[in-house]
C-alpha atoms as a PDB file:
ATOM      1  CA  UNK A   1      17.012-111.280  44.567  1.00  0.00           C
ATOM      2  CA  UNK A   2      15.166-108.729  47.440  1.00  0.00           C
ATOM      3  CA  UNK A   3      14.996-110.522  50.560  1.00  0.00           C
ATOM      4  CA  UNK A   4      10.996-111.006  50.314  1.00  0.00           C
ATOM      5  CA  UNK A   5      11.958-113.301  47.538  1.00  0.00           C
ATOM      6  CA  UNK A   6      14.494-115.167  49.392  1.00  0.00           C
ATOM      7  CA  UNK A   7      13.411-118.585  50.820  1.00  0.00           C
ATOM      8  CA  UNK A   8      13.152-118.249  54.519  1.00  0.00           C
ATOM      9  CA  UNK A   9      13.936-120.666  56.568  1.00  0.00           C
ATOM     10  CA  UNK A  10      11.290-122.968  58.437  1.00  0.00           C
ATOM     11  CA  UNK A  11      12.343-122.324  62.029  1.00  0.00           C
ATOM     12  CA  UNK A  12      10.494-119.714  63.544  1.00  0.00           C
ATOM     13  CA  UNK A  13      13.399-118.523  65.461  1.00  0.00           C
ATOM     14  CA  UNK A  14      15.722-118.016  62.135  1.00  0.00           C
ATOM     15  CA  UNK A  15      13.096-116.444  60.218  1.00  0.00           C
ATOM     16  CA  UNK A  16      12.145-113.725  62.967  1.00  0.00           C
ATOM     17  CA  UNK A  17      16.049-113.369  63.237  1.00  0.00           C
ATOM     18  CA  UNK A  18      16.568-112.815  59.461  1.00  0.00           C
ATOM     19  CA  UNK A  19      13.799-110.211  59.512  1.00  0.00           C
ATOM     20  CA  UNK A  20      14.755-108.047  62.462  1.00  0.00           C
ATOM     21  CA  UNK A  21      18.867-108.293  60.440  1.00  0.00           C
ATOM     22  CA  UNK A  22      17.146-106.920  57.391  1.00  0.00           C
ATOM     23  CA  UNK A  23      14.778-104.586  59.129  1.00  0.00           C
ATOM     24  CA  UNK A  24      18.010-103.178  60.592  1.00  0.00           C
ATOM     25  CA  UNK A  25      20.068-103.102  57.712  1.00  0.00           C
ATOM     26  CA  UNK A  26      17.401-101.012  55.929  1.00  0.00           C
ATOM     27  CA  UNK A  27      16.515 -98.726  58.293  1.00  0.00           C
ATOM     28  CA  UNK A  28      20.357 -98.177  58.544  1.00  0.00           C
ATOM     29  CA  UNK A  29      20.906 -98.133  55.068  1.00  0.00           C
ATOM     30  CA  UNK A  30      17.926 -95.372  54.406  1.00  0.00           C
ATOM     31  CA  UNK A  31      19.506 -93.344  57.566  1.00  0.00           C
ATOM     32  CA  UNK A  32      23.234 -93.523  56.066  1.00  0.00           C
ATOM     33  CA  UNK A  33      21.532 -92.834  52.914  1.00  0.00           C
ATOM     34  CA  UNK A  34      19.780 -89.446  54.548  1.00  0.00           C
ATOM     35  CA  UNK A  35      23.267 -88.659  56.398  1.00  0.00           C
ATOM     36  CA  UNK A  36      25.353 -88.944  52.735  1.00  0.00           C
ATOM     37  CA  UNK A  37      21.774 -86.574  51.159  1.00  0.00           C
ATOM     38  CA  UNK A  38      22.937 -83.261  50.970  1.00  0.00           C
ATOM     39  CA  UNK A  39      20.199 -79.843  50.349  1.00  0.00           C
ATOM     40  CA  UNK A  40      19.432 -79.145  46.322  1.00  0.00           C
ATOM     41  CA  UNK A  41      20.587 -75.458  45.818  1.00  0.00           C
ATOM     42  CA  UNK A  42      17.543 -72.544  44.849  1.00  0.00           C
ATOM     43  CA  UNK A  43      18.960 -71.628  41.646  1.00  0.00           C
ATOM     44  CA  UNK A  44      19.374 -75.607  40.507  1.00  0.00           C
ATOM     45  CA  UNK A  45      15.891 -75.984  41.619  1.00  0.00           C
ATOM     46  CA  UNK A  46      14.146 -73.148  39.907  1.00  0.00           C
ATOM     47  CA  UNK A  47      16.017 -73.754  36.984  1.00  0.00           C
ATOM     48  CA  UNK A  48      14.832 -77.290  36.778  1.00  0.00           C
ATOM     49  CA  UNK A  49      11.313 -75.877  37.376  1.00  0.00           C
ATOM     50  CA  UNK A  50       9.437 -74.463  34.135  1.00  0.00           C
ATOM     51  CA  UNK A  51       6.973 -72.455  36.545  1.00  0.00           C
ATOM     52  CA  UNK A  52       9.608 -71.199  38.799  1.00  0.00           C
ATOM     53  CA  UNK A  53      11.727 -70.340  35.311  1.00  0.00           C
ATOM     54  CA  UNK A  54       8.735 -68.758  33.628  1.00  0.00           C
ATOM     55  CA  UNK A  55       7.718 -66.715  36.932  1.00  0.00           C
ATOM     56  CA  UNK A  56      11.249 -65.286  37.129  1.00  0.00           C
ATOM     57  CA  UNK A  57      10.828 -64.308  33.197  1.00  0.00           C
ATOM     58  CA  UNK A  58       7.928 -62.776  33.638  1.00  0.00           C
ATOM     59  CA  UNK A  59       9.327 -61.361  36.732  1.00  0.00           C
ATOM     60  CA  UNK A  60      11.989 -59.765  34.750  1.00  0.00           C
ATOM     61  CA  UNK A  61       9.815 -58.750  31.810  1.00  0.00           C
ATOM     62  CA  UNK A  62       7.615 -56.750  34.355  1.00  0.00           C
ATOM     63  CA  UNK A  63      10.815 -55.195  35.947  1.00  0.00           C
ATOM     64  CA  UNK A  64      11.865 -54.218  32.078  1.00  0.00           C
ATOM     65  CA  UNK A  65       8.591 -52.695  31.489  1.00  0.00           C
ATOM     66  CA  UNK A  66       8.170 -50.831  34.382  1.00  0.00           C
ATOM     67  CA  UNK A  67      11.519 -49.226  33.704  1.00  0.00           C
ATOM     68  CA  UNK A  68      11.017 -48.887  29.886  1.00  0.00           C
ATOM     69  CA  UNK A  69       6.968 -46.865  31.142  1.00  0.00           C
ATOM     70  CA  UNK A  70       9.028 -45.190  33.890  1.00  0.00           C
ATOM     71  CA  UNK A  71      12.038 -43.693  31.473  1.00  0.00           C
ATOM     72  CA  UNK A  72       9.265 -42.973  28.820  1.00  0.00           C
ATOM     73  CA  UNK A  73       7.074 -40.835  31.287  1.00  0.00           C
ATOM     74  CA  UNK A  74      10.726 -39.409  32.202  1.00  0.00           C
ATOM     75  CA  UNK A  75      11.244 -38.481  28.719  1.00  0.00           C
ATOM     76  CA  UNK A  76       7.706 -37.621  27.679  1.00  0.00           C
ATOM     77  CA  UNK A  77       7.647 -35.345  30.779  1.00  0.00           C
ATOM     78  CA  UNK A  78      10.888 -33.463  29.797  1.00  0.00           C
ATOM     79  CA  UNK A  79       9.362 -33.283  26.001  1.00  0.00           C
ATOM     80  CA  UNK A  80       5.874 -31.779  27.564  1.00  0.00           C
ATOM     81  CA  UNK A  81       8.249 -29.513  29.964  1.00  0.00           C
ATOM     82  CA  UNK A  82      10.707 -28.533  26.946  1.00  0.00           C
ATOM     83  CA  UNK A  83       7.789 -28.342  24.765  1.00  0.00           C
ATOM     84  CA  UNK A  84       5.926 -25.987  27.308  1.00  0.00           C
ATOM     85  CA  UNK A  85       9.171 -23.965  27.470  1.00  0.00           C
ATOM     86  CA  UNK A  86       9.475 -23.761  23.566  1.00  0.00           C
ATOM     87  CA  UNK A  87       5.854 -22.779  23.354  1.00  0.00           C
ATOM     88  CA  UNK A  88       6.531 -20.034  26.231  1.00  0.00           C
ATOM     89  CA  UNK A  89       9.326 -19.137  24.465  1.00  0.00           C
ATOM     90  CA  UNK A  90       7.406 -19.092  20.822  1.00  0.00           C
ATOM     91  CA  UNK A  91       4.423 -17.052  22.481  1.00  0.00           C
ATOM     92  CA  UNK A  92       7.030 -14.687  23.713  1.00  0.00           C
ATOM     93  CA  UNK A  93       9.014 -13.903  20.386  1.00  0.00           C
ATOM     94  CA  UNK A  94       5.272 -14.038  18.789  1.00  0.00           C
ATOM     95  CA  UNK A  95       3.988 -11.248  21.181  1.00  0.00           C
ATOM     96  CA  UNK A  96       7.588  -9.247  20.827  1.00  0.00           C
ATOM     97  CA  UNK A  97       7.386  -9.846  17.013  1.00  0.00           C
ATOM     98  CA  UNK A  98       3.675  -8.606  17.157  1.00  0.00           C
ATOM     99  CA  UNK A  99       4.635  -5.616  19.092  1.00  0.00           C
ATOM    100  CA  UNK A 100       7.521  -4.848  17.019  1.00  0.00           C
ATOM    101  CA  UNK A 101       5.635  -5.338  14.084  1.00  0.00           C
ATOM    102  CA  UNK A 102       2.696  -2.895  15.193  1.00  0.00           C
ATOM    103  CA  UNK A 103       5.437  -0.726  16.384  1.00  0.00           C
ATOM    104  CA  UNK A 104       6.601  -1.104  12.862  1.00  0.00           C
ATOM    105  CA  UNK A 105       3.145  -0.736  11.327  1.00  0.00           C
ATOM    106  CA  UNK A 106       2.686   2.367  13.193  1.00  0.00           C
ATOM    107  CA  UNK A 107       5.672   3.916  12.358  1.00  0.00           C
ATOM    108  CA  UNK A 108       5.096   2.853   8.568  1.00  0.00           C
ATOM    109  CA  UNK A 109       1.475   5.131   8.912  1.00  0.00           C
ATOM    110  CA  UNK A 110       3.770   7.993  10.734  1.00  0.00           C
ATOM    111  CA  UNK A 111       5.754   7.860   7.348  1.00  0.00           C
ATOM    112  CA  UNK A 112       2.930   7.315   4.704  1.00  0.00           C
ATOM    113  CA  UNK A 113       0.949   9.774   6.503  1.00  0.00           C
ATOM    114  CA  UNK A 114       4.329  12.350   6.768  1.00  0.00           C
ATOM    115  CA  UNK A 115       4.633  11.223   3.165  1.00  0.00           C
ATOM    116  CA  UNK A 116       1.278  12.010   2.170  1.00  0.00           C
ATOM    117  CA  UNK A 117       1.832  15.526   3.902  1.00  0.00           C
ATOM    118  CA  UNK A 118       4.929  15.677   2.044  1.00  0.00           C
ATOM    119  CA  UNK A 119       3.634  14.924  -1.260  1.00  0.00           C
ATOM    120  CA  UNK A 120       0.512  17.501  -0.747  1.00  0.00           C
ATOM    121  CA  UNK A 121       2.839  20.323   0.321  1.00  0.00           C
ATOM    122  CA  UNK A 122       4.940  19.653  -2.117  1.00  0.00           C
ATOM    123  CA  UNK A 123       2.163  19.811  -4.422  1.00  0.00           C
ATOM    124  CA  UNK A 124       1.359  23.128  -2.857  1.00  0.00           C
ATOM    125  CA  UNK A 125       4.526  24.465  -3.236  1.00  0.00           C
ATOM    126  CA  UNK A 126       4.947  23.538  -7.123  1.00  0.00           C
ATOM    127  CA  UNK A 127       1.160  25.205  -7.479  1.00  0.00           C
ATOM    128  CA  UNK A 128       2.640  28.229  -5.615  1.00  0.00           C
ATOM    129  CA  UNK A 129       5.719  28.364  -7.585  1.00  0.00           C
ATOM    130  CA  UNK A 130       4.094  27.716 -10.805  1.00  0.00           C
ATOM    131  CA  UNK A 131       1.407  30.706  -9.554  1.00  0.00           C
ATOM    132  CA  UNK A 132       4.558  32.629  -8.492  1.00  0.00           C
ATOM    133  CA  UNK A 133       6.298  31.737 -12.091  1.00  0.00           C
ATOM    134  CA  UNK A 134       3.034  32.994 -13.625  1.00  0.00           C
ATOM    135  CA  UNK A 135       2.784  36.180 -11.835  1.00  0.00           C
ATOM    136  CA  UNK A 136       5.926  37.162 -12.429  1.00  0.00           C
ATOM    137  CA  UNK A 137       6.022  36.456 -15.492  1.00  0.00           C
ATOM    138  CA  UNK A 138       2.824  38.501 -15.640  1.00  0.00           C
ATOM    139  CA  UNK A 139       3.985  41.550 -13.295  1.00  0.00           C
ATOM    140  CA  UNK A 140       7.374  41.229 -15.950  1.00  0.00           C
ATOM    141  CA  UNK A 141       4.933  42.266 -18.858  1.00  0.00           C
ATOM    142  CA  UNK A 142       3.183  44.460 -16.951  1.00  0.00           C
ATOM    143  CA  UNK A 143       6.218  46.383 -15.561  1.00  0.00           C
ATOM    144  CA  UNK A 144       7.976  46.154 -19.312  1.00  0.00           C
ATOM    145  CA  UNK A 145       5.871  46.478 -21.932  1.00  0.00           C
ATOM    146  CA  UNK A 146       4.872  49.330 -24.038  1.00  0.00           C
ATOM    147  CA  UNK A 147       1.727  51.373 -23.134  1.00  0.00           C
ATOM    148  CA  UNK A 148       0.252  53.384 -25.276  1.00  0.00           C
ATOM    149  CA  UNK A 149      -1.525  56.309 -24.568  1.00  0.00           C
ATOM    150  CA  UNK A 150      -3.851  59.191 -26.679  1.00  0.00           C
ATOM    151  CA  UNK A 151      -3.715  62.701 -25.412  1.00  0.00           C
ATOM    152  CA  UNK A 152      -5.178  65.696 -26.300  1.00  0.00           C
ATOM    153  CA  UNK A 153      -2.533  67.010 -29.582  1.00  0.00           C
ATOM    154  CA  UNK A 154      -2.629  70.382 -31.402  1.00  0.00           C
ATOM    155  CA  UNK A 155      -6.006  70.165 -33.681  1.00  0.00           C
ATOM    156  CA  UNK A 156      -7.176  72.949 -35.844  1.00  0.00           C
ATOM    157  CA  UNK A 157     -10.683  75.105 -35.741  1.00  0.00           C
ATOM    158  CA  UNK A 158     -11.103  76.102 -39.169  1.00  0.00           C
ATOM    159  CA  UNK A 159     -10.214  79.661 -40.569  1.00  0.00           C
ATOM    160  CA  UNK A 160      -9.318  81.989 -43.477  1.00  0.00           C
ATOM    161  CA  UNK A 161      -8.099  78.559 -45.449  1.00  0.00           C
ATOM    162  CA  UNK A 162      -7.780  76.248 -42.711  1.00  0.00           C
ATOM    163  CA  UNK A 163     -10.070  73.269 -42.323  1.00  0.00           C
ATOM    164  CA  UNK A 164     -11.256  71.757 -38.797  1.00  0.00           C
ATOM    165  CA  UNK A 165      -8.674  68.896 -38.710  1.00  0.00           C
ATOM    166  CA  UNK A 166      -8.057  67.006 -35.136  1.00  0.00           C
ATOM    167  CA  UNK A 167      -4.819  65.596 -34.163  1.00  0.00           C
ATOM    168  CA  UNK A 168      -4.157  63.391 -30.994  1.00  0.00           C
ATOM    169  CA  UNK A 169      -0.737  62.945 -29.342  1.00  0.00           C
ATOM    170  CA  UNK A 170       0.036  59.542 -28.740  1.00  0.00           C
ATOM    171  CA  UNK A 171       2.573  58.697 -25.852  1.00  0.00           C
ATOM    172  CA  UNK A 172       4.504  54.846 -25.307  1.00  0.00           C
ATOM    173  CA  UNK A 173       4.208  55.040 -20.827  1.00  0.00           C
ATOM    174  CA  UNK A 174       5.893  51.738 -21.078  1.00  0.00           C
ATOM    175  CA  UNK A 175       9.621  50.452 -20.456  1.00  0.00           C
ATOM    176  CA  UNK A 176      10.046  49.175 -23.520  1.00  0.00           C
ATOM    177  CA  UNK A 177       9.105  49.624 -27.162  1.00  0.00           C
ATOM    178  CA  UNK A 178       5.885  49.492 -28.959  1.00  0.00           C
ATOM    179  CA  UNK A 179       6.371  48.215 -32.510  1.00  0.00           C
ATOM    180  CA  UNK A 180       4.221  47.353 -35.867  1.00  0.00           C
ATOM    181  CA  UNK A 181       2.276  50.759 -35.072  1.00  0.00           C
ATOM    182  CA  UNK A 182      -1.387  50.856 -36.883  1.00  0.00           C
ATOM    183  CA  UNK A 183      -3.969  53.613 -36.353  1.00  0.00           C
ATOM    184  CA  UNK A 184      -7.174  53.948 -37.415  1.00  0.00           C
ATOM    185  CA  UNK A 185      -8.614  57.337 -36.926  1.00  0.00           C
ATOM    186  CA  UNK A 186     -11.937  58.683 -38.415  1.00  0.00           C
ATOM    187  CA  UNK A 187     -12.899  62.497 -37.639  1.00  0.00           C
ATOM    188  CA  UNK A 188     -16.721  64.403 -37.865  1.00  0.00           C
ATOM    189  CA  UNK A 189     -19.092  66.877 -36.598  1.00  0.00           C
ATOM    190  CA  UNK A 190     -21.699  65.557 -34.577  1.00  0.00           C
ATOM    191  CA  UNK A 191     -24.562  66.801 -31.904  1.00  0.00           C
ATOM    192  CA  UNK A 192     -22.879  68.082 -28.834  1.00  0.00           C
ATOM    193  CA  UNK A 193     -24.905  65.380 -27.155  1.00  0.00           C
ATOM    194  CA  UNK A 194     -24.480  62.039 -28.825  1.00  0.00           C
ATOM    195  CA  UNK A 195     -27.624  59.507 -28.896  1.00  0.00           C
ATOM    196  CA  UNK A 196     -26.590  56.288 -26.567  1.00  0.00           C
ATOM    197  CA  UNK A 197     -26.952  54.199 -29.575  1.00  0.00           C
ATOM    198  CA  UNK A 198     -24.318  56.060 -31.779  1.00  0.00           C
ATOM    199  CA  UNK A 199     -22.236  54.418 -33.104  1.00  0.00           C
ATOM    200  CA  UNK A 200     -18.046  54.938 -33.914  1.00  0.00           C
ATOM    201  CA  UNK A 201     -17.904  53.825 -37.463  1.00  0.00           C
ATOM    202  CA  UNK A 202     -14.199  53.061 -37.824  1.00  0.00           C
ATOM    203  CA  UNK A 203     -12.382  54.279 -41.029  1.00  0.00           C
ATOM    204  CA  UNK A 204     -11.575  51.524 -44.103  1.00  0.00           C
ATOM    205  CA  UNK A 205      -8.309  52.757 -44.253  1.00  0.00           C
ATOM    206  CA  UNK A 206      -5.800  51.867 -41.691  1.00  0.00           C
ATOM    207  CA  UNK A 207      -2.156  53.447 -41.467  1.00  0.00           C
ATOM    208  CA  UNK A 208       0.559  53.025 -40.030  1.00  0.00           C
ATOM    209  CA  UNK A 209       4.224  51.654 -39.569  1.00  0.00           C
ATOM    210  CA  UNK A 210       7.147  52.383 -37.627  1.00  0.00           C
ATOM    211  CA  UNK A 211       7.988  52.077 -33.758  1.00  0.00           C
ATOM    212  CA  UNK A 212       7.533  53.992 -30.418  1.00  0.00           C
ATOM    213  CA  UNK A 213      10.231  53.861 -28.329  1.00  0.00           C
ATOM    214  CA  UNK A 214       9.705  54.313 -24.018  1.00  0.00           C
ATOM    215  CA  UNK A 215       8.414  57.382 -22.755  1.00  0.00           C
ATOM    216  CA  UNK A 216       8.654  58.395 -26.344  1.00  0.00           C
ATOM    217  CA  UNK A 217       5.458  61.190 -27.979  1.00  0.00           C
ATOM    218  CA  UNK A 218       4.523  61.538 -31.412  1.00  0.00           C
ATOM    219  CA  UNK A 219       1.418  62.687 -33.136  1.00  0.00           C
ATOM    220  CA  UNK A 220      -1.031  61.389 -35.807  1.00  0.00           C
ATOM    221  CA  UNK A 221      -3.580  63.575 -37.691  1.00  0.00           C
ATOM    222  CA  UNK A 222      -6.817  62.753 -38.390  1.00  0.00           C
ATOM    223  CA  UNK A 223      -8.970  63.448 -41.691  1.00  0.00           C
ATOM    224  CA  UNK A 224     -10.018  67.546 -42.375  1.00  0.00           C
ATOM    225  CA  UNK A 225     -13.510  68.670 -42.025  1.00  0.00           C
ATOM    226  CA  UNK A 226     -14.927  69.730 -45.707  1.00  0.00           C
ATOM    227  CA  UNK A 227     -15.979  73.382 -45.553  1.00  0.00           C
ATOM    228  CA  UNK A 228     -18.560  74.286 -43.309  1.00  0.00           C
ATOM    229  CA  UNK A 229     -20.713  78.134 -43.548  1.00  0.00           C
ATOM    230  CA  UNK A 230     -18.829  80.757 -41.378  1.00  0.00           C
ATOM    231  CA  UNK A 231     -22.067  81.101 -39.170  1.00  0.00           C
ATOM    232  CA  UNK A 232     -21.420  77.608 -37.809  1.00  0.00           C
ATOM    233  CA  UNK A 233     -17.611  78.333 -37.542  1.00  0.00           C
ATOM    234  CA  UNK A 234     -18.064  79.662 -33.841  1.00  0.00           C
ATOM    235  CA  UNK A 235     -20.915  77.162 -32.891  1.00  0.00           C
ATOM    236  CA  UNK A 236     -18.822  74.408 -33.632  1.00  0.00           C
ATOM    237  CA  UNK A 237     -15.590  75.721 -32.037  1.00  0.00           C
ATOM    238  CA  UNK A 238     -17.653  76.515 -28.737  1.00  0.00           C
ATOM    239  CA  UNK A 239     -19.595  73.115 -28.793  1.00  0.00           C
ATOM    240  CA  UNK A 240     -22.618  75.077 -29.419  1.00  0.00           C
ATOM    241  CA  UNK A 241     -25.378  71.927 -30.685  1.00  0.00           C
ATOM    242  CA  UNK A 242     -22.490  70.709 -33.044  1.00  0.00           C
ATOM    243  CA  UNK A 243     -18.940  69.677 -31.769  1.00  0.00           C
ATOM    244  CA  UNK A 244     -15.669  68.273 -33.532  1.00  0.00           C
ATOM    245  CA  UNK A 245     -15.158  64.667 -33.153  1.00  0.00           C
ATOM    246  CA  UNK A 246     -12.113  62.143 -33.309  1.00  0.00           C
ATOM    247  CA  UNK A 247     -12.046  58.655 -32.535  1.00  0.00           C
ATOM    248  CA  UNK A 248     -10.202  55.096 -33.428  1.00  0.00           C
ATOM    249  CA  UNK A 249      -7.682  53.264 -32.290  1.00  0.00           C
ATOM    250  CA  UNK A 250      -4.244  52.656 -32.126  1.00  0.00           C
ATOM    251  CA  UNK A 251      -2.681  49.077 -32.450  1.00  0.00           C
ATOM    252  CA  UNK A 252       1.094  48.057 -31.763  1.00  0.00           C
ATOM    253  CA  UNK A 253       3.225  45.246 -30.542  1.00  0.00           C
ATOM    254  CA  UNK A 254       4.871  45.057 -27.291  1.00  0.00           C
ATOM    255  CA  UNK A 255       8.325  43.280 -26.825  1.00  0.00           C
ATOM    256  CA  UNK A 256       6.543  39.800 -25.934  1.00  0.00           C
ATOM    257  CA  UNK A 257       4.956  39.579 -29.015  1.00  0.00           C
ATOM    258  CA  UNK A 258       1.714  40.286 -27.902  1.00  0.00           C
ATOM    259  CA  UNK A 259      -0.482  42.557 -29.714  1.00  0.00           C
ATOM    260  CA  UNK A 260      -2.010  45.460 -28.051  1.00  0.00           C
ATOM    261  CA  UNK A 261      -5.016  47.970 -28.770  1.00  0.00           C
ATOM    262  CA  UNK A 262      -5.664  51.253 -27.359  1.00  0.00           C
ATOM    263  CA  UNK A 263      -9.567  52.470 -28.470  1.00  0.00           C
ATOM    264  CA  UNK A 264      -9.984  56.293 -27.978  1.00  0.00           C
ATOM    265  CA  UNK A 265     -12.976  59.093 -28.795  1.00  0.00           C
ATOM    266  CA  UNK A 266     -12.599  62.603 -28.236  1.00  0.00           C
ATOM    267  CA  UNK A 267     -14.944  65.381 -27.981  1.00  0.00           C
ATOM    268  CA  UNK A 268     -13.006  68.566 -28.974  1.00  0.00           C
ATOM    269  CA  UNK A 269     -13.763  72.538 -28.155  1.00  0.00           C
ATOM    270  CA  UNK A 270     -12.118  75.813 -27.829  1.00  0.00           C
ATOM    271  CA  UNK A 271     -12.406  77.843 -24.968  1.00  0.00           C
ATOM    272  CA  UNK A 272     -12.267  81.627 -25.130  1.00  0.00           C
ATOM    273  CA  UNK A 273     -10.033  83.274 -22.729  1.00  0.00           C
ATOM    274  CA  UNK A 274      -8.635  86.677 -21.807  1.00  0.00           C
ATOM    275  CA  UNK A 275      -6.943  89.316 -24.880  1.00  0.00           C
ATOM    276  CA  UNK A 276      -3.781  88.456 -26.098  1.00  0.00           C
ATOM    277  CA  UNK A 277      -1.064  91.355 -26.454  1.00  0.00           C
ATOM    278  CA  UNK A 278      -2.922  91.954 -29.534  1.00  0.00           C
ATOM    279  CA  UNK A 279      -5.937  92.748 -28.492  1.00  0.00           C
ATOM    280  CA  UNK A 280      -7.560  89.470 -29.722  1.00  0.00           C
ATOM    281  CA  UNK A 281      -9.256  87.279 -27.928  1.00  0.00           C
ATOM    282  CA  UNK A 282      -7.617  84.305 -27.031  1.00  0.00           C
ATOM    283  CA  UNK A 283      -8.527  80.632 -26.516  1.00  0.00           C
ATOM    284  CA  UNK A 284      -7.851  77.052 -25.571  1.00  0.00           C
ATOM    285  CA  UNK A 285      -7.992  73.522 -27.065  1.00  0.00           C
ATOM    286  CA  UNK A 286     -10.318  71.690 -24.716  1.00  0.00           C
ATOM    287  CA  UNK A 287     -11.275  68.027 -24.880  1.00  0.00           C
ATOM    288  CA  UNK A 288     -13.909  65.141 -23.250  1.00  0.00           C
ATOM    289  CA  UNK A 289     -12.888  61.377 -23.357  1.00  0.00           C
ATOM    290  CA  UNK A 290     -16.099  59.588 -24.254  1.00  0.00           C
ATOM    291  CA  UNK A 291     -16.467  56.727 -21.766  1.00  0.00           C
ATOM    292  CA  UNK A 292     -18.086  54.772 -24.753  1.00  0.00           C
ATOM    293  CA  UNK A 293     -15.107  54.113 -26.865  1.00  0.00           C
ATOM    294  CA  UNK A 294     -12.245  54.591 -24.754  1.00  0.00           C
ATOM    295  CA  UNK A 295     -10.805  51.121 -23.343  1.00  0.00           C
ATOM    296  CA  UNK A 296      -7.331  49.259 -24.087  1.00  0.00           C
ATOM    297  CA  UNK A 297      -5.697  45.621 -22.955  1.00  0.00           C
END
């Protein structure tokens, strides 16, 4: 029972006594009370305090974070600088790569273009070979094969009972054979002066047969003249208005197979000269190559 509820009692003097007692005893009982108190530690308080224990959270949170943003710009910073680096480093193996590949490119043109040289001289030089092959292949025929060439040979003037009967002399200039001989020879008295559109008919018959060996001669007759009068004997032997003629051609094989063809024409006439030991007159066989029909390949 708290002394407010306890019964005081009626004297004055007791009651005033009583109260001053328990006046006392409180005021020393709250002062022990404060003496025996002792402080409540920081760590007890802010633990029992949600706001103090929710500051110091979000306290910590922000520390956290600020070192999580700090070590990511750290790390994003070194990424940028590495990355810059790299990049450097890229752009300068692109720009060597570039150089050595126009360095490359360039020297690739020197080729193709030394190629290209290459390949056209080469070209030239087969062409000149093959020209070189060709001509002396052609300067080999040329130098070896058979020639064949008509001369001037011992005709007749006719006399007594000889006829006017040409004969040419035939003569391989060549270094090697001419084989498969043919002639074709036709023989006639015609004008001294021949009209320019005469013409050399060539004989139906054509002879022949045998070879001509190098720098060998031989000699091929042509037809007789029939019988012409004795006045006309002379005339004819000195070219006077009427002349003996011989003409054709002579066709052989050479040693490359080829088949060559000498055309000739003739124009023949004696020529008197001084007396023989005789006392006769004498003369000589004289002949004109025609320009019209003399030609061979």
């Amino acid at each position: 029972m708290s002394p407010q509820q306890a019964k005081l009692p009626n004297s004055p003097k007791i009651r005033h006594i009583l109260v001053n007692n328990y006046l006392q005893h409180s005021s020393n009982h709250q002062n022990i009370t404060q003496k025996e108190s002792f402080p409540e530690p920081f760590l007890l308080k802010t633990i029992n305090d949600p706001v103090a224990v929710f500051t110091a959270l979000l306290a910590l949170f922000t520390l956290g974070l600020w070192l999580f943003t700090a070590l990511m710009w750290w790390v994003t910073r070194r990424a940028v600088n590495e990355s810059i680096a790299s990049s450097a480093q890229r752009d300068n193996d692109t720009r060597k790569s570039i150089e050595q590949a126009t360095k490359s490119t360039l020297a690739m043109e020197d080729v193709a273009a030394s190629m290209a040289i290459n390949a056209k001289q080469i070209l030239e030089t087969v062409k000149i070979n093959k020209e070189i092959s060709t001509n002396q292949k052609i300067f080999s025929e040329i130098n070896l094969r058979a020639y064949i060439n008509v001369f001037l040979g011992p005709s007749f003037y006719q006399k007594d009972n000889i006829l006017f009967q040409p004969q040419i002399s035939i003569k391989n200039d060549g270094a090697t054979p001419a084989r498969n001989l043919r002639w074709n020879i036709s023989s006639e008295i015609l004008p001294t002066i021949l009209p320019p559109d005469f013409k050399f008919r060539l004989a139906k018959v054509v002879l022949g047969g045998g070879m001509l060996g190098a720098r060998e001669v031989g000699t091929i007759a042509g037809p007789t003249i029939p019988a012409v009068p004795v006045e006309l004997e002379t005339k004819i032997k000195r070219g006077d208005g009427e002349s003996l003629y011989v003409w054709g051609y002579i066709s052989y094989k050479d040693v490359f197979g080829h088949r060559r063809r000498t055309v000739f024409a003739q124009q023949l006439y004696w020529k008197p000269g001084p007396p023989g030991e005789d006392g006769n007159l004498t003369e000589t066989l004289q002949v004109n190559y025609l320009t019209r029909h003399n030609n061979s390949n």
